[in-house]
PDB file of N, CA and C in Angstrom:
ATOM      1  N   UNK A   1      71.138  86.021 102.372  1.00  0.00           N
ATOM      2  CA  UNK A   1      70.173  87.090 102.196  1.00  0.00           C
ATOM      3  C   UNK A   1      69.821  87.172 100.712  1.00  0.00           C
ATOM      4  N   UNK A   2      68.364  87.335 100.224  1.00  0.00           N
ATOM      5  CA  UNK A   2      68.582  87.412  98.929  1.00  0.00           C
ATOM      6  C   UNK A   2      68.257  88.526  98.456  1.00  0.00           C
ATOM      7  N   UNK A   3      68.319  88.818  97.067  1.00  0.00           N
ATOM      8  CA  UNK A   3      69.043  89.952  96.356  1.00  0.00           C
ATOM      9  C   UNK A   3      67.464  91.188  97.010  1.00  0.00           C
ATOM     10  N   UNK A   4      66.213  91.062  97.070  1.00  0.00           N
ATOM     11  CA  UNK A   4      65.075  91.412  97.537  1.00  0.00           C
ATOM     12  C   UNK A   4      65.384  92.442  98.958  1.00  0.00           C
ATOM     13  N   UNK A   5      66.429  91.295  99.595  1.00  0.00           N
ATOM     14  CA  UNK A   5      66.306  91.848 100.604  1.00  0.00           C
ATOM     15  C   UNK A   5      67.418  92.757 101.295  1.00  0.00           C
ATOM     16  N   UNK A   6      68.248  92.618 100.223  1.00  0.00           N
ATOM     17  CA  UNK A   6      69.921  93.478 100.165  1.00  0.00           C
ATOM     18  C   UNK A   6      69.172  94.583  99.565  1.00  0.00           C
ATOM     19  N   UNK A   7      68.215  94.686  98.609  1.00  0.00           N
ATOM     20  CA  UNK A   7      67.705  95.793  97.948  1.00  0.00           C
ATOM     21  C   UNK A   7      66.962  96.750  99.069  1.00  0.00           C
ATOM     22  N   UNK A   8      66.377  96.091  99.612  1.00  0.00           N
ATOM     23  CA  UNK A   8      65.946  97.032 100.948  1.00  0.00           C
ATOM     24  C   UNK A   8      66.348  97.567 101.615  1.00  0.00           C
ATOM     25  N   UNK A   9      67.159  96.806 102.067  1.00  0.00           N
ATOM     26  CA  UNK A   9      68.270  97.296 103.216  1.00  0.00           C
ATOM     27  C   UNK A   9      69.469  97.983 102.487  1.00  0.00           C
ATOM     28  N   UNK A  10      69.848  97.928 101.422  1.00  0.00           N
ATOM     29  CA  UNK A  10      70.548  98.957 100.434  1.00  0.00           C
ATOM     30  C   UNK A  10      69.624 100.479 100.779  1.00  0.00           C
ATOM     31  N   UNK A  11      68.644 100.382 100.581  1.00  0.00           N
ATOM     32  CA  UNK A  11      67.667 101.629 100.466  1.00  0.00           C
ATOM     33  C   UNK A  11      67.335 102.007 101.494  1.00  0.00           C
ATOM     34  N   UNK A  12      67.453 100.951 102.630  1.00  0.00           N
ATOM     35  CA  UNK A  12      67.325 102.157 104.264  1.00  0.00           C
ATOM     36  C   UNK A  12      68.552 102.544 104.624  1.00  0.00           C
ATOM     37  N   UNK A  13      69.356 102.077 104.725  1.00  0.00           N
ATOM     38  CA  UNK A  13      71.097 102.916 104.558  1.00  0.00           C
ATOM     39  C   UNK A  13      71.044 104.274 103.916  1.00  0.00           C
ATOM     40  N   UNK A  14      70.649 104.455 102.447  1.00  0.00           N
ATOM     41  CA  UNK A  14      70.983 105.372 101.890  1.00  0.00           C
ATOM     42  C   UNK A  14      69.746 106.442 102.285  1.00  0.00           C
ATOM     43  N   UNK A  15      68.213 106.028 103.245  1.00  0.00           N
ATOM     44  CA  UNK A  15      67.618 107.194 103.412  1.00  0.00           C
ATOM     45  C   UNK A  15      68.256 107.164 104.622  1.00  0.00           C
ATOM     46  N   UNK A  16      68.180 106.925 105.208  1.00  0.00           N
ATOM     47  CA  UNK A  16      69.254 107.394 106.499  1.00  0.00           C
ATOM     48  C   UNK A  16      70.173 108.091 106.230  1.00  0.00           C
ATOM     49  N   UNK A  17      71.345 108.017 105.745  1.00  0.00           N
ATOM     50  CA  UNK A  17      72.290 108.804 104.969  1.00  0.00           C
ATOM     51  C   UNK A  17      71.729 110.209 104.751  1.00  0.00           C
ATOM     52  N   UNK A  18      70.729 110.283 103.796  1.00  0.00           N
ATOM     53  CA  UNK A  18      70.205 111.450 103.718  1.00  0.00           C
ATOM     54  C   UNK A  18      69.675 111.702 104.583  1.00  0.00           C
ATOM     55  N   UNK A  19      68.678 111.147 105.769  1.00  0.00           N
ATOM     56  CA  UNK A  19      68.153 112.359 106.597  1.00  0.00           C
ATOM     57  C   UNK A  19      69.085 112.999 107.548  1.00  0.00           C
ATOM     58  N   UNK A  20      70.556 112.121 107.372  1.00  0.00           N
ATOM     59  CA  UNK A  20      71.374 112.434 108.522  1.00  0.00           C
ATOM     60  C   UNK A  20      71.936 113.753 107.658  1.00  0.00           C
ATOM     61  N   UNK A  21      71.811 113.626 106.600  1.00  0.00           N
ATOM     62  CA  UNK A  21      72.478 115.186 106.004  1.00  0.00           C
ATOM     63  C   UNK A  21      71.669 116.310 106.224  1.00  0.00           C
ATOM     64  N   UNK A  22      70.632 115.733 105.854  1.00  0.00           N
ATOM     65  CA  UNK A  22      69.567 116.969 106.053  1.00  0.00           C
ATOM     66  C   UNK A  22      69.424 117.668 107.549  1.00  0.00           C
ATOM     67  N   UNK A  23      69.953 116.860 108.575  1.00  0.00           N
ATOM     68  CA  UNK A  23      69.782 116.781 109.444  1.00  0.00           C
ATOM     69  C   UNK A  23      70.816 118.212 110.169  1.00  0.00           C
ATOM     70  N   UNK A  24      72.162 118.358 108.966  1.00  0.00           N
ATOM     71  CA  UNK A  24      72.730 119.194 109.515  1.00  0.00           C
ATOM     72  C   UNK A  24      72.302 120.652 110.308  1.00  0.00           C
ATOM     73  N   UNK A  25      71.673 121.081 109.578  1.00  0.00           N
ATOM     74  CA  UNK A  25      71.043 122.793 110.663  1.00  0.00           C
ATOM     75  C   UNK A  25      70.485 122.126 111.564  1.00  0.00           C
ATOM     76  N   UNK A  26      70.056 120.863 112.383  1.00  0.00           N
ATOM     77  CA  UNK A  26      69.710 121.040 113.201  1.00  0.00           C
ATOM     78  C   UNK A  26      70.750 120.606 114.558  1.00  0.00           C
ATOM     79  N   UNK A  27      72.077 120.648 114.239  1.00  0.00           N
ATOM     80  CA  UNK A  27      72.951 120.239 115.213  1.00  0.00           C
ATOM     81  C   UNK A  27      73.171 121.375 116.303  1.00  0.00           C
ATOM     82  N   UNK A  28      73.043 121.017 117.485  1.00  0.00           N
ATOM     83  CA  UNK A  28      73.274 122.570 118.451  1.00  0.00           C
ATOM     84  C   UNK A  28      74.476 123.418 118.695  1.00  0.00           C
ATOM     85  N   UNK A  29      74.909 123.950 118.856  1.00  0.00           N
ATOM     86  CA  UNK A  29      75.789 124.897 119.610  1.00  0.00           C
ATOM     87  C   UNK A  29      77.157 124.325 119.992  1.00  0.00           C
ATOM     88  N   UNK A  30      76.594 123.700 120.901  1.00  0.00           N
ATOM     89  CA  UNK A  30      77.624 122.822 122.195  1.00  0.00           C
ATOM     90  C   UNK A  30      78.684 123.481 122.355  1.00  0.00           C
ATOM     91  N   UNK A  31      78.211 125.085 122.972  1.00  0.00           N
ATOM     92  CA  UNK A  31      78.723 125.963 123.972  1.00  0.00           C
ATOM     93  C   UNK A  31      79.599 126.251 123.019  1.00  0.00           C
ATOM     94  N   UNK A  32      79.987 126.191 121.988  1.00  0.00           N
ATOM     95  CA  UNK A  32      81.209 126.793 120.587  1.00  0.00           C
ATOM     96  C   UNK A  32      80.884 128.088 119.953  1.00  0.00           C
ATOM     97  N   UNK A  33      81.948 128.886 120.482  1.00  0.00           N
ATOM     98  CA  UNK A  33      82.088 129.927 119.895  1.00  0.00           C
ATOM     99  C   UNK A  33      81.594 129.804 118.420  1.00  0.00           C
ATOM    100  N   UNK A  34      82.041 129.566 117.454  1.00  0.00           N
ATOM    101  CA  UNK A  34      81.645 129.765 116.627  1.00  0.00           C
ATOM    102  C   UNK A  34      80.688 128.596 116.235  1.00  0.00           C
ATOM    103  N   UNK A  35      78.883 128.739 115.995  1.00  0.00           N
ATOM    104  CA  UNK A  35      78.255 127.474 115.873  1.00  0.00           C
ATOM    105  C   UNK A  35      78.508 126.757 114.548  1.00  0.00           C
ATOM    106  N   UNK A  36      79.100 127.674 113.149  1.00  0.00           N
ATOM    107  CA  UNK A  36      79.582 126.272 112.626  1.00  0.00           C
ATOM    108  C   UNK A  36      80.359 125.250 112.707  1.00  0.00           C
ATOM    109  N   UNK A  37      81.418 125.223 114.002  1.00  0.00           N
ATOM    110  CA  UNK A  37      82.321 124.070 114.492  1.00  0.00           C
ATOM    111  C   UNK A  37      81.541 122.899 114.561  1.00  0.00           C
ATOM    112  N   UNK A  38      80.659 122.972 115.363  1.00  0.00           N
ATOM    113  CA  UNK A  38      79.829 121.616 115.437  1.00  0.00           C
ATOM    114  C   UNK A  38      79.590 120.947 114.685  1.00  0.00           C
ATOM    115  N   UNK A  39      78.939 121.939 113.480  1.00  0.00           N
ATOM    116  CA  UNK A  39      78.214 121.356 112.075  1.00  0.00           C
ATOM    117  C   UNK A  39      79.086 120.828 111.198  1.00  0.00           C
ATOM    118  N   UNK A  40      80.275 121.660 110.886  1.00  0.00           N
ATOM    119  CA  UNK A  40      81.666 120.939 110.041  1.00  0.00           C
ATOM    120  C   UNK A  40      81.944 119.864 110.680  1.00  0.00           C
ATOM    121  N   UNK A  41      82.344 119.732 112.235  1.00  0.00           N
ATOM    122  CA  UNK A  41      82.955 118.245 113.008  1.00  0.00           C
ATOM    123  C   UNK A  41      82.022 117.061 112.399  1.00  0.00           C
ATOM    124  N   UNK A  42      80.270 117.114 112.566  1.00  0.00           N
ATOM    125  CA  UNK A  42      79.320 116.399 112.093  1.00  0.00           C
ATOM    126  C   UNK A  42      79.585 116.281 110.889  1.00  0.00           C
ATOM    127  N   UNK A  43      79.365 117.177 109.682  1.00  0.00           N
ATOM    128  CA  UNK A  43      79.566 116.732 108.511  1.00  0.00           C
ATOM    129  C   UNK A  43      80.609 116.089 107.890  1.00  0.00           C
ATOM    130  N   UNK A  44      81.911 116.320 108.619  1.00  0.00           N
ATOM    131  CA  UNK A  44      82.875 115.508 108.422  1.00  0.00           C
ATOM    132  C   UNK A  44      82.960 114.024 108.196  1.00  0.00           C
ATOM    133  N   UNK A  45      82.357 113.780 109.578  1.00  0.00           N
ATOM    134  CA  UNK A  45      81.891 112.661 110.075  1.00  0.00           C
ATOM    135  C   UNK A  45      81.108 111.905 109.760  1.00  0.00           C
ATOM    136  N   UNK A  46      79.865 112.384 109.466  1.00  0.00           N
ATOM    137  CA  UNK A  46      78.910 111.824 107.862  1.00  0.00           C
ATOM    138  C   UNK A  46      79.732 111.511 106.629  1.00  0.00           C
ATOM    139  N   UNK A  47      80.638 112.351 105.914  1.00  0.00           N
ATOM    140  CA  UNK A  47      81.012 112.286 104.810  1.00  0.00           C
ATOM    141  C   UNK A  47      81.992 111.411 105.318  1.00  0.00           C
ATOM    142  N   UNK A  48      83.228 110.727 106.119  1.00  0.00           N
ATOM    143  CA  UNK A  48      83.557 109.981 106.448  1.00  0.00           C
ATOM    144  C   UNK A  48      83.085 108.188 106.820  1.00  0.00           C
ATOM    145  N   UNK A  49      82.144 108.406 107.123  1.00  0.00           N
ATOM    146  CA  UNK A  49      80.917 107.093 107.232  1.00  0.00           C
ATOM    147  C   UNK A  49      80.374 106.914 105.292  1.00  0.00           C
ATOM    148  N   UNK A  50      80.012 107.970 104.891  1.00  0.00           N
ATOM    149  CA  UNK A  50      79.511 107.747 103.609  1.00  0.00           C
ATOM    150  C   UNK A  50      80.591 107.530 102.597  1.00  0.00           C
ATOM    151  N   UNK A  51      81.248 107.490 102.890  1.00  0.00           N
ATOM    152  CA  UNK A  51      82.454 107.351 102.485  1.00  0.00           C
ATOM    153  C   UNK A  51      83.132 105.583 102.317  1.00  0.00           C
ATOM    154  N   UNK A  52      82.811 105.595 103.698  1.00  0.00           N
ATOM    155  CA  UNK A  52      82.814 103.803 103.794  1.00  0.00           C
ATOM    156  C   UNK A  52      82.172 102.848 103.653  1.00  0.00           C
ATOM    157  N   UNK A  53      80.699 103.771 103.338  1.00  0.00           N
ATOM    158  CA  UNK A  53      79.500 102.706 102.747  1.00  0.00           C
ATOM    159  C   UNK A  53      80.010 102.533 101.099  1.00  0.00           C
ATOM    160  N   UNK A  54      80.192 103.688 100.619  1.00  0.00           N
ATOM    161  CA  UNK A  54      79.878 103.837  99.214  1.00  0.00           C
ATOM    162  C   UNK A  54      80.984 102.920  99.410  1.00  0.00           C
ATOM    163  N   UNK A  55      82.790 102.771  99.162  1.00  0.00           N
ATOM    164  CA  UNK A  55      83.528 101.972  99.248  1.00  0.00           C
ATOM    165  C   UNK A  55      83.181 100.389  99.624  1.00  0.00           C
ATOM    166  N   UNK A  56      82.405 100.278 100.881  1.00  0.00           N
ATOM    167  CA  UNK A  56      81.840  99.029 100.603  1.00  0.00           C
ATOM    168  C   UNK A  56      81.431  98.287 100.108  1.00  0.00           C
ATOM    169  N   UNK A  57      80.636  99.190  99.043  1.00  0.00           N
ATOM    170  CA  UNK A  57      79.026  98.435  98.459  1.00  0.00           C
ATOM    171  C   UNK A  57      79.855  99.314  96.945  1.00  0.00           C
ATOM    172  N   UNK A  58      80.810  99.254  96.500  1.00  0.00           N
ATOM    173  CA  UNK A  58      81.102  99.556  95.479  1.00  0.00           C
ATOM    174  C   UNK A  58      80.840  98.528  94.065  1.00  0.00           C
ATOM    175  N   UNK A  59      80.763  97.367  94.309  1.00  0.00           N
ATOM    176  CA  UNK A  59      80.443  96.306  93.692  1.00  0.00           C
ATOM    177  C   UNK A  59      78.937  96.456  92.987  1.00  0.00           C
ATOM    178  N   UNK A  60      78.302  96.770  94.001  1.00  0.00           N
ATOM    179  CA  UNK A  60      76.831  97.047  93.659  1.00  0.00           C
ATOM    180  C   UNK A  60      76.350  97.995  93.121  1.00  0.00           C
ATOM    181  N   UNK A  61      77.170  99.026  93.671  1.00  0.00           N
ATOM    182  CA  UNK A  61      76.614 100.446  92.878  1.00  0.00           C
ATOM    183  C   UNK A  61      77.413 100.556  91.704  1.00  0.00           C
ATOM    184  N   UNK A  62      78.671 100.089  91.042  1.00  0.00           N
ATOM    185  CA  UNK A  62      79.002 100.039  89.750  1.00  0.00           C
ATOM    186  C   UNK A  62      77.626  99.361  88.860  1.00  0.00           C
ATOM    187  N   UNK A  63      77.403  98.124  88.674  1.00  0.00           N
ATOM    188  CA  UNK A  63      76.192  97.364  88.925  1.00  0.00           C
ATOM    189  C   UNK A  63      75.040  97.776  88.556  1.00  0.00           C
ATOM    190  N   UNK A  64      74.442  98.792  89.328  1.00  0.00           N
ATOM    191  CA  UNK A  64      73.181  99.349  89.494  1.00  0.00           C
ATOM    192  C   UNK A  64      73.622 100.648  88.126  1.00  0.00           C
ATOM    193  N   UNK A  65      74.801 101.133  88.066  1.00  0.00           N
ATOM    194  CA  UNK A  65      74.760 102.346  87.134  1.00  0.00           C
ATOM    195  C   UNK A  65      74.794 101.339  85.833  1.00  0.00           C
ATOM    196  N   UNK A  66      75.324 100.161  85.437  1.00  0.00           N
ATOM    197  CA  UNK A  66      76.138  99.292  84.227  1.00  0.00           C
ATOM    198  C   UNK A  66      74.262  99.228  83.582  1.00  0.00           C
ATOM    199  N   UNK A  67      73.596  98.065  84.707  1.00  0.00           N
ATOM    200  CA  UNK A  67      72.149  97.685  84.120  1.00  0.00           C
ATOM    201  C   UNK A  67      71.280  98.352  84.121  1.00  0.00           C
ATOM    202  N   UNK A  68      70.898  99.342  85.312  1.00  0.00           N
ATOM    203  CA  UNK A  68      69.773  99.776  85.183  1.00  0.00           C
ATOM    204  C   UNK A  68      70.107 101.293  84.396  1.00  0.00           C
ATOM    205  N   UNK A  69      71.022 102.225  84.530  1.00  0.00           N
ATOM    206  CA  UNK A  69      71.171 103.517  84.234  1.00  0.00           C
ATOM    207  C   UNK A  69      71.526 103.701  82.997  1.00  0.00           C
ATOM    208  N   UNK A  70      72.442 102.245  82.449  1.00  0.00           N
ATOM    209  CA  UNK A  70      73.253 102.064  81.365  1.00  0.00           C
ATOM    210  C   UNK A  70      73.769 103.131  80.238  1.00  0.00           C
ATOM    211  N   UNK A  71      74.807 103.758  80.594  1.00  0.00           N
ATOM    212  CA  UNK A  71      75.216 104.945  79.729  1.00  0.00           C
ATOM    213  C   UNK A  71      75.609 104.621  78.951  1.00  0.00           C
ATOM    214  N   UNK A  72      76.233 103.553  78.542  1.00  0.00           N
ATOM    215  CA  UNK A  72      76.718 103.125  77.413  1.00  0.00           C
ATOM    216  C   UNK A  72      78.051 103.545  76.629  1.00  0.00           C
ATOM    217  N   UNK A  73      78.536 104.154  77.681  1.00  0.00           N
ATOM    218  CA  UNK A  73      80.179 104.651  77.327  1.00  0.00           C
ATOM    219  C   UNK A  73      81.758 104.098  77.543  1.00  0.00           C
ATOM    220  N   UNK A  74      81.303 103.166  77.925  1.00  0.00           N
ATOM    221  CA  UNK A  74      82.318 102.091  78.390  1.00  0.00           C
ATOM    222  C   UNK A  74      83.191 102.238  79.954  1.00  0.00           C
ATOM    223  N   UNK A  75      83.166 103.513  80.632  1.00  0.00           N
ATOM    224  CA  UNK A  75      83.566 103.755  81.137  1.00  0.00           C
ATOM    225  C   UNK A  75      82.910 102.637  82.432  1.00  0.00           C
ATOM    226  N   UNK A  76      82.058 103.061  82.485  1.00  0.00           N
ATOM    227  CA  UNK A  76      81.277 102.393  83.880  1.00  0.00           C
ATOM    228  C   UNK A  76      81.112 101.260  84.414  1.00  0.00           C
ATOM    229  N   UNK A  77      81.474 100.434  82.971  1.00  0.00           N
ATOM    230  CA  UNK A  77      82.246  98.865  82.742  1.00  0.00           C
ATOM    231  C   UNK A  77      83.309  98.923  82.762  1.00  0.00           C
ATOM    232  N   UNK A  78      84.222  99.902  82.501  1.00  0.00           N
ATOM    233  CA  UNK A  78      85.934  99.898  82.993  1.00  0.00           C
ATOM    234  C   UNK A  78      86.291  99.855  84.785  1.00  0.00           C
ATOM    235  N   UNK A  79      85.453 100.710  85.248  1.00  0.00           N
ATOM    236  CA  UNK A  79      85.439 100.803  86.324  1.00  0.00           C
ATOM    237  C   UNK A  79      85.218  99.888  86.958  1.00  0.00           C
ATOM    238  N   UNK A  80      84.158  99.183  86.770  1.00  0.00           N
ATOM    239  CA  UNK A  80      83.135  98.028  87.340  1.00  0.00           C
ATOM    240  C   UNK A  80      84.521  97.020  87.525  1.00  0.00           C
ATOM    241  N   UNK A  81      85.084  96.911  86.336  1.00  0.00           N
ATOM    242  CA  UNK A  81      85.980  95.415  86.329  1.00  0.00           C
ATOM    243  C   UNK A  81      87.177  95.479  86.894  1.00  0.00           C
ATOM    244  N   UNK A  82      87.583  97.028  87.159  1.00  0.00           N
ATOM    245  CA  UNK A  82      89.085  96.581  87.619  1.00  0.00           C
ATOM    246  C   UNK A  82      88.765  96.943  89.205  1.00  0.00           C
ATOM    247  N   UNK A  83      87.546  97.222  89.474  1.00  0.00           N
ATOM    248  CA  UNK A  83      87.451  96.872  91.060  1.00  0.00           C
ATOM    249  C   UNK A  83      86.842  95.360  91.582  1.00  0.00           C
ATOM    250  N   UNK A  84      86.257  94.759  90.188  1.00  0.00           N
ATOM    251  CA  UNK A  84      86.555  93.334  90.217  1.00  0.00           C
ATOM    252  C   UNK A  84      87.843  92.387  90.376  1.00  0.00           C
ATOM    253  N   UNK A  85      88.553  92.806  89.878  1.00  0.00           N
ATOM    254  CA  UNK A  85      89.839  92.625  89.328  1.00  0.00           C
ATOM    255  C   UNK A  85      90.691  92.650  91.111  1.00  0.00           C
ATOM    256  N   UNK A  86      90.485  94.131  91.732  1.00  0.00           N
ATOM    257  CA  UNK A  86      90.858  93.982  92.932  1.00  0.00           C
ATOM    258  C   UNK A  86      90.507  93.464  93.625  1.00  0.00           C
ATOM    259  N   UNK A  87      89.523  92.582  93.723  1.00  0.00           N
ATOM    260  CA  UNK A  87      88.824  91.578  94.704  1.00  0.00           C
ATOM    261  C   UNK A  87      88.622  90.236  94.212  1.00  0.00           C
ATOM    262  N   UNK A  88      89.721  90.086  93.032  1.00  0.00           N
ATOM    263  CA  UNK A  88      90.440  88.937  92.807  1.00  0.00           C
ATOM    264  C   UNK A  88      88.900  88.048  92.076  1.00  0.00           C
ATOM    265  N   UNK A  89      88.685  88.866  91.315  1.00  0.00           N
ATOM    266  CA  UNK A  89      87.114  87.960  90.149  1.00  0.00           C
ATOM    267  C   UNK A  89      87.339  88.946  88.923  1.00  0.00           C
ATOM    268  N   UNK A  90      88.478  88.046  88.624  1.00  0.00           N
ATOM    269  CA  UNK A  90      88.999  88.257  87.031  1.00  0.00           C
ATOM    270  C   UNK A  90      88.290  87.649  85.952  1.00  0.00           C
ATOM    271  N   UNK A  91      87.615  86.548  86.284  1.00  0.00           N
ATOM    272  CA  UNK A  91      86.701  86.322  84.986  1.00  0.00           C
ATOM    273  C   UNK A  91      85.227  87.122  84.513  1.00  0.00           C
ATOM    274  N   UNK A  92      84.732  87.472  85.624  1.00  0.00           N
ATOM    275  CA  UNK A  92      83.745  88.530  85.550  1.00  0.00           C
ATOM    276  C   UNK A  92      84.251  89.757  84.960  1.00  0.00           C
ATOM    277  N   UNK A  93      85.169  90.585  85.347  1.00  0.00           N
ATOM    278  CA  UNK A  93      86.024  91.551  85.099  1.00  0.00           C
ATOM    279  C   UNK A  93      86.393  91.110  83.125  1.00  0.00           C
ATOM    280  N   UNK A  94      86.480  90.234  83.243  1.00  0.00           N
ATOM    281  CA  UNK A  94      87.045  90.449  81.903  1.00  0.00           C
ATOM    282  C   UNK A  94      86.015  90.242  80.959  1.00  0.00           C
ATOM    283  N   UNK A  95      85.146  89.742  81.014  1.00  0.00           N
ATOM    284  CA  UNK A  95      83.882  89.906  80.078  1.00  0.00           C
ATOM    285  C   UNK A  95      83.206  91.656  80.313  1.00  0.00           C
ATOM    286  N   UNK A  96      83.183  91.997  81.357  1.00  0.00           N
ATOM    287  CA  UNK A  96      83.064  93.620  81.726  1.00  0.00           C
ATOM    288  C   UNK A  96      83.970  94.778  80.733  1.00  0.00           C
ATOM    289  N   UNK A  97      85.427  94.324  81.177  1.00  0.00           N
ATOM    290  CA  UNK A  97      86.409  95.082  80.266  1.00  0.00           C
ATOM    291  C   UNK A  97      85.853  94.720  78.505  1.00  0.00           C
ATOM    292  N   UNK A  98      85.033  93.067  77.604  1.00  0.00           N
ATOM    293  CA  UNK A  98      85.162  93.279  76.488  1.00  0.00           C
ATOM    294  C   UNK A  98      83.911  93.984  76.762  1.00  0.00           C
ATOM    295  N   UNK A  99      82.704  94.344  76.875  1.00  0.00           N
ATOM    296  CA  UNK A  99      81.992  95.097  76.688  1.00  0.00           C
ATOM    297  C   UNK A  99      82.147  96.852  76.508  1.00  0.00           C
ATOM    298  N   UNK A 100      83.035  97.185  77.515  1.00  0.00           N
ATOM    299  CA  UNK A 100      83.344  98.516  77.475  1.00  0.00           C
ATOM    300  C   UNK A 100      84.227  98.475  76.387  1.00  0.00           C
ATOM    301  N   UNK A 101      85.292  98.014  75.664  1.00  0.00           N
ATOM    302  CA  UNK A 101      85.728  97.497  74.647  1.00  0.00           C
ATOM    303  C   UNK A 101      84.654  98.088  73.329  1.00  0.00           C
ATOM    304  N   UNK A 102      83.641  97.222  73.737  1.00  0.00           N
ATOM    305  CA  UNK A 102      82.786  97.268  72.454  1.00  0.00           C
ATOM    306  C   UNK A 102      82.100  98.722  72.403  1.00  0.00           C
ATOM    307  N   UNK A 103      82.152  99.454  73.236  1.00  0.00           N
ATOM    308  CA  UNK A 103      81.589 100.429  73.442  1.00  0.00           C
ATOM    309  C   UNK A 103      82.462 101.513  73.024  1.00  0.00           C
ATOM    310  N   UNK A 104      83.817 101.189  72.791  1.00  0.00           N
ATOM    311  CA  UNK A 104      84.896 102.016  72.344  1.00  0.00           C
ATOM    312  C   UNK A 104      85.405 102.697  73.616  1.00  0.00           C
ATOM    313  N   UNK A 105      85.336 102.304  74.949  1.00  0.00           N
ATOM    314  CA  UNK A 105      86.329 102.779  75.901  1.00  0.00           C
ATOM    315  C   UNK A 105      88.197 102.451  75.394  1.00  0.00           C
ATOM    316  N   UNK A 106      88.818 103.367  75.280  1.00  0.00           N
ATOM    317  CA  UNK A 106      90.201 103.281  74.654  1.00  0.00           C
ATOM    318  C   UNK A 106      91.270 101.902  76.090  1.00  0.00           C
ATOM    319  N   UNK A 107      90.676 102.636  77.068  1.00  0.00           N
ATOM    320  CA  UNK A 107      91.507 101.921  78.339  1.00  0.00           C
ATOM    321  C   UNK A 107      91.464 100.637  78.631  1.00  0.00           C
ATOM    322  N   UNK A 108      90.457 100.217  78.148  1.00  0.00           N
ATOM    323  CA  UNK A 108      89.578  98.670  78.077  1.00  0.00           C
ATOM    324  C   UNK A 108      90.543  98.005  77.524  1.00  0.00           C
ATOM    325  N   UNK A 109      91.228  98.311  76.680  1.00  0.00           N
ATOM    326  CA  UNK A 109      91.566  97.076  75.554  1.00  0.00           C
ATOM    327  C   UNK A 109      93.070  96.748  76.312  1.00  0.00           C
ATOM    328  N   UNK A 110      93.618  98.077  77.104  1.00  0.00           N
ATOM    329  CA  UNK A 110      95.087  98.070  77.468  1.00  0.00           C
ATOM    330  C   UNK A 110      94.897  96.733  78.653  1.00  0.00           C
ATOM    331  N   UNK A 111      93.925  97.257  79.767  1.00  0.00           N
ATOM    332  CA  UNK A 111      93.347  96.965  80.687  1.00  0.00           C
ATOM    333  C   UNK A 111      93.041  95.319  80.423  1.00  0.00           C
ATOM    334  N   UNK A 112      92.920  94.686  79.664  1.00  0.00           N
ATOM    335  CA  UNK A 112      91.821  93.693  79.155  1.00  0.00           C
ATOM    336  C   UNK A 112      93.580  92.700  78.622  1.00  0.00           C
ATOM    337  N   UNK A 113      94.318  93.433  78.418  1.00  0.00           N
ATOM    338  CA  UNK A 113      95.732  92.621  77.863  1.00  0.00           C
ATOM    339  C   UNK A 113      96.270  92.553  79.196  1.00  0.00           C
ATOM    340  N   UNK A 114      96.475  93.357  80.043  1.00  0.00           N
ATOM    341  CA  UNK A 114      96.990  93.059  81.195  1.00  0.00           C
ATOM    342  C   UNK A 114      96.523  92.371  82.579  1.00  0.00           C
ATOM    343  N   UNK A 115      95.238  91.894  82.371  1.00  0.00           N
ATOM    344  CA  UNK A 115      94.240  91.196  83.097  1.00  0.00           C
ATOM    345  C   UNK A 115      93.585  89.867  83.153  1.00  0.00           C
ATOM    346  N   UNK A 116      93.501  89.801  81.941  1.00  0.00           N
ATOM    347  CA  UNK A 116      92.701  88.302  81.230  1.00  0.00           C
ATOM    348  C   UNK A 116      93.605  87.795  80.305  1.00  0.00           C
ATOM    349  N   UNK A 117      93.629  86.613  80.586  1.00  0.00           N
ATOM    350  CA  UNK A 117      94.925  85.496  80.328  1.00  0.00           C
ATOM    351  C   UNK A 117      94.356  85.241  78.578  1.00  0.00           C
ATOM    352  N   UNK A 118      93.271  85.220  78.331  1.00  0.00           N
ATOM    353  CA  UNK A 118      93.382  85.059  76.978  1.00  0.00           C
ATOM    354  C   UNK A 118      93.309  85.752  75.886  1.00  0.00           C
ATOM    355  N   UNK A 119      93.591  87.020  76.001  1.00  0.00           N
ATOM    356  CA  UNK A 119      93.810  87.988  75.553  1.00  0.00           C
ATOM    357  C   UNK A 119      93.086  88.498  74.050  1.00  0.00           C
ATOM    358  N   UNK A 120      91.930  88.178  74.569  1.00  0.00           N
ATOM    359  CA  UNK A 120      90.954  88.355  73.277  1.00  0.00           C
ATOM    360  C   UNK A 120      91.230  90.023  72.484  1.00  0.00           C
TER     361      UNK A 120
END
């Protein structure tokens, strides 16, 4: 699939997502004493699903905040790399960790000795 078309389909996921939130006042009754039972069970359940997208696609949405949003605090590149790091792409990760580095994230540098073999 290429990146065009992950971008799309990235973006109908997440309006879906939202109309399913928005969607909450309109859940019915279903004979419950009290009608917010329904709506909490549902929202649960949304926030449980959204829950497993965002976790999914965590790769990407670090990513999307690093290039396009770019805060420039190192943090968002700390983050980015040691969930690289957990999915076993330590060389990416470690050019990630020197950037946040350069940015003066303090955790980077600890992070960056205990990760990457050459210990720049």
């Amino acid at each position: 699939m290429s990146k065009k078309d992950q971008n799309v389909t990235q973006q109908f996921y997440n309006s879906i997502l939202i109309v399913l939130y928005l969607g909450i006042g309109f859940i019915p009754n279903l004979t419950a004493v009290d009608q917010i039972a329904p709506q909490w069970l549902y929202l649960n359940g949304l926030n449980l699903i959204t829950l497993l997208y965002l976790y999914l696609n965590r790769v990407s949405f670090f990513k999307k905040v690093v290039e396009e949003l770019n805060p420039k605090s190192g943090k968002s590149e700390y983050l980015w790399a040691i969930s690289l790091v957990n999915l076993n792409r330590r060389d990416e990760a470690c050019g990630l960790l020197e950037q946040s580095k350069a940015f003066g994230y303090k955790d980077a540098a600890t992070a960056q000795k205990n990760f990457c073999s050459n210990n720049q």
